[in-house]
Protein backbone atom coordinates (compact mmCIF):
# COMPACT_ATOMS: atom_id res chain seq x y z
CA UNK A 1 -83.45 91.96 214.42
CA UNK A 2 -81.24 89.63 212.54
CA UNK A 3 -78.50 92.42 212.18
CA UNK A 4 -78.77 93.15 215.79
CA UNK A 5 -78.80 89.82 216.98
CA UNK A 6 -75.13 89.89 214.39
CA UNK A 7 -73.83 92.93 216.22
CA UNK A 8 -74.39 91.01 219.39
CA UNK A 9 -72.92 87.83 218.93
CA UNK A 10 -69.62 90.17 216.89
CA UNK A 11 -69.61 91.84 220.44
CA UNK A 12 -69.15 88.79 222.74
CA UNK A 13 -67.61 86.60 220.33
CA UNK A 14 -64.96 89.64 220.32
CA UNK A 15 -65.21 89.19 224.44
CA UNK A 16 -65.08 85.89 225.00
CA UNK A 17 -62.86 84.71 222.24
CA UNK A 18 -65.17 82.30 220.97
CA UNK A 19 -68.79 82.56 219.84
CA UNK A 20 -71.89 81.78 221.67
CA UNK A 21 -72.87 79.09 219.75
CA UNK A 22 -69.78 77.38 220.22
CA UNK A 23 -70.25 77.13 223.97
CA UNK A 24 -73.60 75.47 224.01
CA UNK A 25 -72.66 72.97 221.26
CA UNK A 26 -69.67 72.41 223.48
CA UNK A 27 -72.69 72.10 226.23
CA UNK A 28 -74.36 69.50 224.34
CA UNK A 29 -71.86 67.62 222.64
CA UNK A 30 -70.46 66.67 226.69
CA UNK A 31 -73.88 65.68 227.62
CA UNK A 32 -74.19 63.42 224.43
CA UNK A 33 -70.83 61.71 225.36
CA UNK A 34 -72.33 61.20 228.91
CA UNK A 35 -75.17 59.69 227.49
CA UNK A 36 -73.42 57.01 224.67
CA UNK A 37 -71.37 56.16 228.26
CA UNK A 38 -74.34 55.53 230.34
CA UNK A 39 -76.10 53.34 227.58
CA UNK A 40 -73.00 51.38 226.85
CA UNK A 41 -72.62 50.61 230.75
CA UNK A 42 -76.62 49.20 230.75
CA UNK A 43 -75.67 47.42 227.71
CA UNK A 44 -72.72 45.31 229.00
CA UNK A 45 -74.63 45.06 232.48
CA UNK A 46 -77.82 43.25 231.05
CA UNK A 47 -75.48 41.09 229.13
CA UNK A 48 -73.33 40.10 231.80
CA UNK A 49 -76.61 39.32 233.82
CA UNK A 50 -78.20 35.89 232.93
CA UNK A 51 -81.08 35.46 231.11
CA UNK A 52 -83.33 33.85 233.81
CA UNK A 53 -82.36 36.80 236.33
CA UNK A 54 -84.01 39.16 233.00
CA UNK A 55 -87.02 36.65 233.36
CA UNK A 56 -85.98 34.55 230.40
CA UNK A 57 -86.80 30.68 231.28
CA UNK A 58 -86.46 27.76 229.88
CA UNK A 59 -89.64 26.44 227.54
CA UNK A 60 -91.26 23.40 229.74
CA UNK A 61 -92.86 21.72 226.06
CA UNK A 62 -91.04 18.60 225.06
CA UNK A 63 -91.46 19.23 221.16
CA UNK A 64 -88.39 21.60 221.72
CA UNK A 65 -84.71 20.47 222.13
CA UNK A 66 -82.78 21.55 225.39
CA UNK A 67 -81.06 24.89 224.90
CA UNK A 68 -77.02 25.09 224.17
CA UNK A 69 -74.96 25.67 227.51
CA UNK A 70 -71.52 27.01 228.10
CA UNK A 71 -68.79 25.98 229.63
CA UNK A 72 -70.16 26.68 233.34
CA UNK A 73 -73.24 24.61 232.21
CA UNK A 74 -75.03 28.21 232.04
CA UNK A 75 -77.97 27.88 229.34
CA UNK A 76 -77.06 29.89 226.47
CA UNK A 77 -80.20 32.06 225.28
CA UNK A 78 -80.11 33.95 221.67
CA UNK A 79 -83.22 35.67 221.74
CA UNK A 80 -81.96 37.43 224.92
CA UNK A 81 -79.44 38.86 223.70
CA UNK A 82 -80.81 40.27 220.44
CA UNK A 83 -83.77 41.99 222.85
CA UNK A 84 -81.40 43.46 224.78
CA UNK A 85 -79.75 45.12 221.89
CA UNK A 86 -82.65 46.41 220.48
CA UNK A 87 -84.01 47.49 223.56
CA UNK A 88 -80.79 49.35 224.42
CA UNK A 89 -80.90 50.67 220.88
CA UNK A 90 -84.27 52.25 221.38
CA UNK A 91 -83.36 53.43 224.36
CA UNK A 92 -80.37 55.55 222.65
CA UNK A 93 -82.86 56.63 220.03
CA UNK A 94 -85.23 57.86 222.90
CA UNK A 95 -82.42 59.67 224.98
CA UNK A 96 -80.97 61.35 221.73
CA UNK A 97 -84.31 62.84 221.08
CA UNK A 98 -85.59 64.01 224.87
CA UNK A 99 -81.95 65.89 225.11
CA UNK A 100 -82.34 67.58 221.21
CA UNK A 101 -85.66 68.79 222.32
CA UNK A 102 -84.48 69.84 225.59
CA UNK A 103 -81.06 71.52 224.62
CA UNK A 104 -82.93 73.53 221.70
CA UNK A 105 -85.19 75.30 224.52
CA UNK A 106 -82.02 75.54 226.45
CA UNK A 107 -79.97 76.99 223.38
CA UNK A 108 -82.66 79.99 222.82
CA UNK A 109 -83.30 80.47 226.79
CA UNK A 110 -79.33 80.64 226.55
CA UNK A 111 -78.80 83.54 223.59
CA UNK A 112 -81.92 85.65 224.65
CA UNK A 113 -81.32 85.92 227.98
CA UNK A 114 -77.60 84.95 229.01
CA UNK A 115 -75.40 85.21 226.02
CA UNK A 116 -76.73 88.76 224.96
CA UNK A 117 -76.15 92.81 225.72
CA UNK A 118 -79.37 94.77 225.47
CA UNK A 119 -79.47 96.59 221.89
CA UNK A 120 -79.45 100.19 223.41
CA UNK A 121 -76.30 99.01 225.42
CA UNK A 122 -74.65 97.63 222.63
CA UNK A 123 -72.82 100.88 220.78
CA UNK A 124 -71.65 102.19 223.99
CA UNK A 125 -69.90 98.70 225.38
CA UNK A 126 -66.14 99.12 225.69
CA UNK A 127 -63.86 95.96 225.58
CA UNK A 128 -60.20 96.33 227.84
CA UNK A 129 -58.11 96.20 224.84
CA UNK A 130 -60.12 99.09 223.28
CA UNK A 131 -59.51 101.37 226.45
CA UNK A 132 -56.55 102.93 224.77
CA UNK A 133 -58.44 103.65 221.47
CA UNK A 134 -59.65 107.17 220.92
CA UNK A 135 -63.26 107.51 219.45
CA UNK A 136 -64.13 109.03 217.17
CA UNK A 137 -61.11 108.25 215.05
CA UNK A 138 -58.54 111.51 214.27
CA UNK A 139 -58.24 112.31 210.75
CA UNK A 140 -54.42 111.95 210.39
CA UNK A 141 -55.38 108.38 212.15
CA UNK A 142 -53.75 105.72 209.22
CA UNK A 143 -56.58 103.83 206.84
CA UNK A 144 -56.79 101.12 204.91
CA UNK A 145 -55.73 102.60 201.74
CA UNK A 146 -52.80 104.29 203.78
CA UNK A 147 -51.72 101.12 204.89
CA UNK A 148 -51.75 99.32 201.84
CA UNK A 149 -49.55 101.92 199.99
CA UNK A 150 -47.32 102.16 202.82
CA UNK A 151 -46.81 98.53 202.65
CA UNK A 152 -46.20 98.62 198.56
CA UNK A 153 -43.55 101.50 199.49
CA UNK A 154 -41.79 99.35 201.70
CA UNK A 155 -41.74 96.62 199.25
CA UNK A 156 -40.22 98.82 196.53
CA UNK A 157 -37.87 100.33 198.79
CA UNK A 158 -36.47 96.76 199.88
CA UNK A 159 -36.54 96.02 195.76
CA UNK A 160 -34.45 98.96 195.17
CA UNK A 161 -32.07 97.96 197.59
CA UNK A 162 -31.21 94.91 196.56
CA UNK A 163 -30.71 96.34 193.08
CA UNK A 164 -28.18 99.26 194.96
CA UNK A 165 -26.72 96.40 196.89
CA UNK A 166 -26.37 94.43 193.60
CA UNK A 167 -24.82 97.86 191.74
CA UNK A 168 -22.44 98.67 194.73
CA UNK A 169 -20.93 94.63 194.50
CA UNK A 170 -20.39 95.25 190.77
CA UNK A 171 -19.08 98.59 191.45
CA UNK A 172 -16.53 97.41 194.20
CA UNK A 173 -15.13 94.56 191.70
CA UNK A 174 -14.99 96.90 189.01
CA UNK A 175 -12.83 99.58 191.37
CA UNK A 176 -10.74 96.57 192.24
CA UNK A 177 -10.19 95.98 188.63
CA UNK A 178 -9.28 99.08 187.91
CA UNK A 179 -6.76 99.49 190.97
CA UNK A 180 -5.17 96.77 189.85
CA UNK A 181 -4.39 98.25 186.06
CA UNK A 182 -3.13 101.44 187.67
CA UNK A 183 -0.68 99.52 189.90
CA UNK A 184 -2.91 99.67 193.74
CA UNK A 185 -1.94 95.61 194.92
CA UNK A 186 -3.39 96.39 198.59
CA UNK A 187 -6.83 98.08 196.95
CA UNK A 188 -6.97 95.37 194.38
CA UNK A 189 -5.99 92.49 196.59
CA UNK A 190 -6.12 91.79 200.32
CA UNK A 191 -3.19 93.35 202.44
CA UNK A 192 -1.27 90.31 203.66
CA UNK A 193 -1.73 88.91 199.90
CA UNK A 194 -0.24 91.63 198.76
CA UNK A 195 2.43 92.22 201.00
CA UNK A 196 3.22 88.50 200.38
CA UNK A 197 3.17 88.59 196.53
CA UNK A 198 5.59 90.86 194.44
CA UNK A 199 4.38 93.60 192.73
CA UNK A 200 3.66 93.14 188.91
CA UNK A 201 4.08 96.02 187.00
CA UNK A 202 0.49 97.64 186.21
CA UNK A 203 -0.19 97.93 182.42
CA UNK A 204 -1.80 101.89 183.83
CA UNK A 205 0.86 102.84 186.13
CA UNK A 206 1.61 105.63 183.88
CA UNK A 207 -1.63 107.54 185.26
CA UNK A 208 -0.71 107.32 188.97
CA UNK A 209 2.98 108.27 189.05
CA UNK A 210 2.99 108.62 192.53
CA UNK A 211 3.36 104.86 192.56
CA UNK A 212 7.10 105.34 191.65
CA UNK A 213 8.16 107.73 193.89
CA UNK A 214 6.94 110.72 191.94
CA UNK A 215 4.86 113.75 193.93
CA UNK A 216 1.41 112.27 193.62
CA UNK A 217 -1.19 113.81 190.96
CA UNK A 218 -5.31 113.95 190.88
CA UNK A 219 -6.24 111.60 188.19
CA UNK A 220 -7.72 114.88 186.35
CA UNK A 221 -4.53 116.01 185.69
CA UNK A 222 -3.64 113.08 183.91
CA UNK A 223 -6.55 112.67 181.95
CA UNK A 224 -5.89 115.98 180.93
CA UNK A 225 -2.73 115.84 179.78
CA UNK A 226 -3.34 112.44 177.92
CA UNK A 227 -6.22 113.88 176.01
CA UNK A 228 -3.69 117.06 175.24
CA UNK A 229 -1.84 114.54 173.58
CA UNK A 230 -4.62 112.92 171.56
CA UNK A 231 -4.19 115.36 168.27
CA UNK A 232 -0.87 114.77 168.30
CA UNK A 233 -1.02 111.16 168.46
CA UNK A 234 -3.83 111.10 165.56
CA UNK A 235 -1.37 112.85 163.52
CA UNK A 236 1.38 110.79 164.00
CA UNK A 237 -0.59 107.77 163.13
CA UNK A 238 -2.20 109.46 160.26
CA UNK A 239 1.94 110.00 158.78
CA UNK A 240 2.58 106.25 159.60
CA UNK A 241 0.34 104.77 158.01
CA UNK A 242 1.19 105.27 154.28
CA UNK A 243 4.70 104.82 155.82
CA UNK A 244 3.53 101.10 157.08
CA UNK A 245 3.31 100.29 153.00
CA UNK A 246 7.27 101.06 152.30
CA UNK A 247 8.75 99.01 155.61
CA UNK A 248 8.99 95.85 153.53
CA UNK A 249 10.86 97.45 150.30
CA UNK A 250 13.02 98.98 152.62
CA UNK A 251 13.81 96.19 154.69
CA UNK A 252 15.08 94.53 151.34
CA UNK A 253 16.79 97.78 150.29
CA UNK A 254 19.31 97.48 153.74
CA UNK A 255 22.85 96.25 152.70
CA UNK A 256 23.06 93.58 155.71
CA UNK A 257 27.02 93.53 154.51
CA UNK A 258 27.53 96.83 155.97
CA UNK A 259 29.17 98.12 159.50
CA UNK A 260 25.89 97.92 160.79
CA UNK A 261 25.34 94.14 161.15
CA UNK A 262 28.85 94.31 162.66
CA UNK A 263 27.54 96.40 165.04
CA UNK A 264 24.04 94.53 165.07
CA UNK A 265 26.40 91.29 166.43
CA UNK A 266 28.25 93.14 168.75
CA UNK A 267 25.60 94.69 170.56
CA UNK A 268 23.53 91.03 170.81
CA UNK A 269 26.88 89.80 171.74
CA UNK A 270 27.09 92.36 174.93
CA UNK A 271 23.49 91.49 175.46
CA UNK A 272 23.56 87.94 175.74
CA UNK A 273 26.75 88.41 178.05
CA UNK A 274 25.21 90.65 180.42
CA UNK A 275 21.79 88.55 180.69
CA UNK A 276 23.87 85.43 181.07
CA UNK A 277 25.77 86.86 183.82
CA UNK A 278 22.81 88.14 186.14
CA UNK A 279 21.80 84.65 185.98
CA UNK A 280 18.97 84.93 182.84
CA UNK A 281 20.40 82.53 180.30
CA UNK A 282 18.46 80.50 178.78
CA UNK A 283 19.62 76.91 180.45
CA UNK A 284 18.62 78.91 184.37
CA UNK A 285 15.24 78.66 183.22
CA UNK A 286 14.42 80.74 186.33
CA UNK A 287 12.38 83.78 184.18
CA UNK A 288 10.52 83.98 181.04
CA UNK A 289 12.18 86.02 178.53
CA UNK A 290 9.01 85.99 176.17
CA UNK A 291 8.74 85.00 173.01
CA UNK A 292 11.75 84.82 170.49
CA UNK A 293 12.09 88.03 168.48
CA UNK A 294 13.31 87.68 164.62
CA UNK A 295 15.99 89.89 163.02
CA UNK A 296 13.23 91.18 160.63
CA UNK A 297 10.97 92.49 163.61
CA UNK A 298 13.95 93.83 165.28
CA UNK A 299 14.58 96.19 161.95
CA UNK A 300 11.02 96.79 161.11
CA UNK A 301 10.61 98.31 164.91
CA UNK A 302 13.75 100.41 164.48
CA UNK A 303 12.69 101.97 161.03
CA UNK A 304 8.90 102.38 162.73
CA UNK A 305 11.44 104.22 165.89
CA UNK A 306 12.82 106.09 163.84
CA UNK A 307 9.58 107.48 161.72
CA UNK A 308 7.88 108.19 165.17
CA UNK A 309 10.88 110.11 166.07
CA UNK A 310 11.23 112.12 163.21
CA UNK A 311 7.37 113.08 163.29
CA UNK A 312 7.43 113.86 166.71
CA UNK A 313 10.53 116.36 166.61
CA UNK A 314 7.85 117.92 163.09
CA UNK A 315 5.08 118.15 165.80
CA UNK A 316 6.97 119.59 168.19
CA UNK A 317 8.12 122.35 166.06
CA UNK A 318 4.85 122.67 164.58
């Protein structure tokens, strides 16, 4: 019965939008309101009516004092008005009771015989938003486990998009990066910023020769050749480096007295003419030169020159 009765009130609460029960406390709870109203209105009436109207009069024994009066020289009776609280207090008490009793007979009347679908009618009931819904359910139809892992996938997928979003940001920075090394100013910069700004030369630009005017080259082939070159380059560092040790000795060894600091002068003269004249000197101020070179590192490169060179002409005939 009690699981019935369930199935039942699931069935019209599903109908209705509300449950049964709901709409005969609504029922009840408007006819208590109207009854609080109606006892406060009989309240305030036998208070505003006077006392001797109610049968209250005055006490004709002259042991007792006159009663007070108000201002319109009405006599003022306590007693009256304490009676007709307590009689409008039991009157609420009475009301409250007769409708409880009432309403309960009129709450089971209600869900046995309004408010309720016969049980044999019950299973085959079919609300409007079910008319759509075929019964019994296919088996490719989606269940609760199906949804649930769909909805997990879905939550993966978005976290593994933000990580590929996250990995294609670093990726595009690291591309710009790298453009700019090989010498690419509108890949690595925007266009008008680069069209704006000079081209610096590209610390790379050696593996896109394209960029000066040569044919251009896949990448490949350059990383090919460079890593052709990588023996050759172990070698020759391999011969400097016990070569490294000797540089100062020699560099004492040099007679400075020679033709060759003549020359030395002459050749820094022509320099420092030449740079002066396209407007370099060092009172324009208008470029950066660098940082001042000694004699000594100027003689230690040449000798280090001149070992490369004669290792790479031993190489090359090797």
């Amino acid at each position: 019965m009690a699981d019935s009765r369930a199935s039942i009130d699931a069935l019209l609460t599903e109908h209705f939008r509300y449950t049964p029960l709901s709409l005969i406390d609504d029922i009840i709870n408007t006819v208590n309101a109207i009854i609080y109203r109606a006892v406060e209105a009989i309240e305030n009436g036998l208070l505003s009516t006077p006392p001797q109207a109610l049968g209250f009069a005055d006490d004709p024994s002259p042991d007792i004092s006159i009663p007070d009066a108000d201002g319109e020289r009405n006599v003022d009776f306590p007693e009256a008005r304490a009676e007709i609280e307590n009689g409008v207090h039991q009157l609420e008490t009475l009301l409250e009771a007769t409708v409880d009793k009432l309403f309960d007979k009129f709450e089971i009347y209600t869900l046995r015989n309004i408010l309720t679908v016969p049980d044999d009618l019950t299973p085959w009931v079919r609300l409007a938003h079910y008319g759509d819904l075929t019964l019994p359910l296919p088996a490719s139809a989606p269940t609760p486990a199906s949804v649930l892992a769909l909805r997990r996938k879905l939550q993966e997928t978005n976290k593994l998009n933000l990580a590929l979003e996250h990995e294609h940001a670093c990726n595009t920075a690291l591309l710009s990066e790298l453009h700019a090394l090989i010498g690419h100013p509108s890949k690595a910069k925007g266009e008008d910023e680069a069209k704006s700004s000079p081209p610096d030369p590209a610390p790379l630009s050696f593996l896109a020769p394209h960029m000066a005017g040569a044919p251009s080259q896949p990448l490949s082939t350059s990383a090919q050749f460079t890593a052709s070159q990588l023996p050759a380059l172990r070698t020759l560092v391999a011969e400097l480096r016990p070569k490294l040790t000797s540089l100062p000795s020699a560099a004492e060894r040099v007679d400075w007295d020679s033709g060759k600091e003549q020359r030395r002068e002459y050749i820094d003269g022509v320099v420092r003419r030449v740079v002066s004249e396209n407007g370099v000197g060092e009172e324009s101020g208008e470029r950066d030169l660098g940082r001042t070179v000694a004699g000594e590192e100027v003689r230690d490169l040449e000798g280090v020159v001149q070992a490369m060179g004669s290792g790479g002409e031993d190489v090359m005939e090797g």
